[in-house]
Protein backbone atom coordinates (compact mmCIF):
# COMPACT_ATOMS: atom_id res chain seq x y z
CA UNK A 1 -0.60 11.36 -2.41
CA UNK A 2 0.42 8.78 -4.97
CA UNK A 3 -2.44 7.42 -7.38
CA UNK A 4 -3.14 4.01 -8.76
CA UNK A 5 -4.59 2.18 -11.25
CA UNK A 6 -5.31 -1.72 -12.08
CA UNK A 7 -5.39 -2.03 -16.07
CA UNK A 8 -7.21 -5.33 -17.31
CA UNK A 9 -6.98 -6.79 -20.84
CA UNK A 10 -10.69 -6.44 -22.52
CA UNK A 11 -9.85 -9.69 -24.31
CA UNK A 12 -8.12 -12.50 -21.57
CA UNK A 13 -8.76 -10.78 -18.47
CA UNK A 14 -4.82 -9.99 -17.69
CA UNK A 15 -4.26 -7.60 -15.05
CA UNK A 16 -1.62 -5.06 -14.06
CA UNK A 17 -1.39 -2.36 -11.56
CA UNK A 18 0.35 1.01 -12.18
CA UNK A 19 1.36 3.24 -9.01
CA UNK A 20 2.94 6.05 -7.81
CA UNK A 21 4.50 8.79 -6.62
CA UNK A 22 5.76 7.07 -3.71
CA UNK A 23 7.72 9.10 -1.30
CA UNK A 24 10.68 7.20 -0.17
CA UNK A 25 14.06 7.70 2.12
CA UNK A 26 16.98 5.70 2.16
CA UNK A 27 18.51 4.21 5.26
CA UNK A 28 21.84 4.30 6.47
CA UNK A 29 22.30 1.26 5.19
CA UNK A 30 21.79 1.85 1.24
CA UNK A 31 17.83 0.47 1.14
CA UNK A 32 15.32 2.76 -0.80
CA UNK A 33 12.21 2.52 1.72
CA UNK A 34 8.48 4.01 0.87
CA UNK A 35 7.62 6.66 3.93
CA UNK A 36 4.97 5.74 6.26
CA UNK A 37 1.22 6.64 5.63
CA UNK A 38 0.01 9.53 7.83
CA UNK A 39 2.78 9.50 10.58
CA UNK A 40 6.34 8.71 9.83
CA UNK A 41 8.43 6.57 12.31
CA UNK A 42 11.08 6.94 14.13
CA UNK A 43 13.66 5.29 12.12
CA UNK A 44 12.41 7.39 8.88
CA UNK A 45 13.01 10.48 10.46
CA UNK A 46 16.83 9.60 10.88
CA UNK A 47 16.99 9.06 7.16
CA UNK A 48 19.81 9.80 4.57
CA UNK A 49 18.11 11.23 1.52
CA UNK A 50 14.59 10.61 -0.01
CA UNK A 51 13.05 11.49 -3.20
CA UNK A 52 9.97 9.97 -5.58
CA UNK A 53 9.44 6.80 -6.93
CA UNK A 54 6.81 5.23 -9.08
CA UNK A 55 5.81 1.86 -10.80
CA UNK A 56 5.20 1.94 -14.27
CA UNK A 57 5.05 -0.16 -17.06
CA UNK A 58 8.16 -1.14 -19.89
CA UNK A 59 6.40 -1.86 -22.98
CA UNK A 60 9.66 -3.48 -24.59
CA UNK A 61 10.08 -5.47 -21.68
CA UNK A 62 6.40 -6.32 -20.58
CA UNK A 63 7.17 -5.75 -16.90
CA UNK A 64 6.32 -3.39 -14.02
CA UNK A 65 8.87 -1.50 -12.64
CA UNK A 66 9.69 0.35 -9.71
CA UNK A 67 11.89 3.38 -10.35
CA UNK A 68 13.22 6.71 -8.79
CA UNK A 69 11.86 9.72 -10.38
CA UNK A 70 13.60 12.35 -8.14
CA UNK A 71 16.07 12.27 -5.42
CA UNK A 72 16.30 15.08 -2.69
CA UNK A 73 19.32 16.74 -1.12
CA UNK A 74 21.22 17.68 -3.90
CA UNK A 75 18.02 17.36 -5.87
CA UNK A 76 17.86 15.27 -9.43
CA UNK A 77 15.36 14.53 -11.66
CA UNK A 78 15.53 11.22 -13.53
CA UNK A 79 13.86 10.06 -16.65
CA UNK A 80 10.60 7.78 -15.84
CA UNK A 81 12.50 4.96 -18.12
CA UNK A 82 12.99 1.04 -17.21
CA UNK A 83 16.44 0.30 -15.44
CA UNK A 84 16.77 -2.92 -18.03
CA UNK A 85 16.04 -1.03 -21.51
CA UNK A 86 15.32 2.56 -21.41
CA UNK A 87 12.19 2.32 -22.31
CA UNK A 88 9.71 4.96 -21.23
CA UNK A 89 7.64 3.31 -18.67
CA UNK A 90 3.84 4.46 -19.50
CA UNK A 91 1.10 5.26 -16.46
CA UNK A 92 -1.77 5.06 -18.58
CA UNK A 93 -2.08 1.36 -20.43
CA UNK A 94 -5.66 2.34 -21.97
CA UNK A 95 -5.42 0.89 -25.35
CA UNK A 96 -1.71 -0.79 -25.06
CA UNK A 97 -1.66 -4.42 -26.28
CA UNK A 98 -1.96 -7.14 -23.55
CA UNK A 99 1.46 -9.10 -23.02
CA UNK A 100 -0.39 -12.24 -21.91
CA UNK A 101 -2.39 -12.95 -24.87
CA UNK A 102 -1.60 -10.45 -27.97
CA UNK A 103 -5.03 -10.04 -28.76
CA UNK A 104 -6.52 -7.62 -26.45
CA UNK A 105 -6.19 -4.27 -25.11
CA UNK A 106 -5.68 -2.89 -21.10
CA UNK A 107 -8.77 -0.58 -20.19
CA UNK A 108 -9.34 0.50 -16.95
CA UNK A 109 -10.58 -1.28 -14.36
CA UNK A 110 -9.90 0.46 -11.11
CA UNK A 111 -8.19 3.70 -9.91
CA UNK A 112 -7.55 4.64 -6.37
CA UNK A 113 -5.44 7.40 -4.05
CA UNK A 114 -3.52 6.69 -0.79
């Protein structure tokens, strides 16, 4: 079950959410799609592969980002870095400057599981 979390800046009030895993599939047609929640449907039990995804934060480029983390069928594992950069995306923003204003710090505000 993937987790969240919404991270707000202690000093402007900027917020950002973090997610993931997701568990996806792809469709015949190329297009990475996030599986159902409890019962999958029809057209994502005709998939072509599936894997893990997650959304997590680029520090460099100040932006959320959906990546794969692992692909099924021949399995890979992939590093949790930003498509743009290569940056490490980060889950946990406690204590990570804000990108809005500069000043402030992300703390926790929320945290949930789906």
């Amino acid at each position: 079950m993937p987790f969240g979390n919404i991270w707000k800046c202690n000093r402007c009030g900027y917020s950002i959410r973090t997610a993931g895993y997701f568990k996806f599939y792809i469709d015949k047609n190329g297009d990475r799609r996030r599986f159902g929640h409890p019962i999958p449907s029809k057209s994502e039990k005709n998939y072509v592969a599936s894997g893990y995804s997650c959304e997590g934060y680029c520090p460099q480029c100040r932006q959320i980002k959906d990546v794969v983390v692992a692909e099924f069928d021949p399995r890979r594992e992939f590093e949790v870095a930003c498509d743009r950069c290569g940056t490490k995306l980060l889950d946990n923003l406690e204590n990570v400057p804000c990108p809005q204003c500069g000043k402030g710090m992300f703390r926790e505000e929320a945290r949930w599981m789906s």
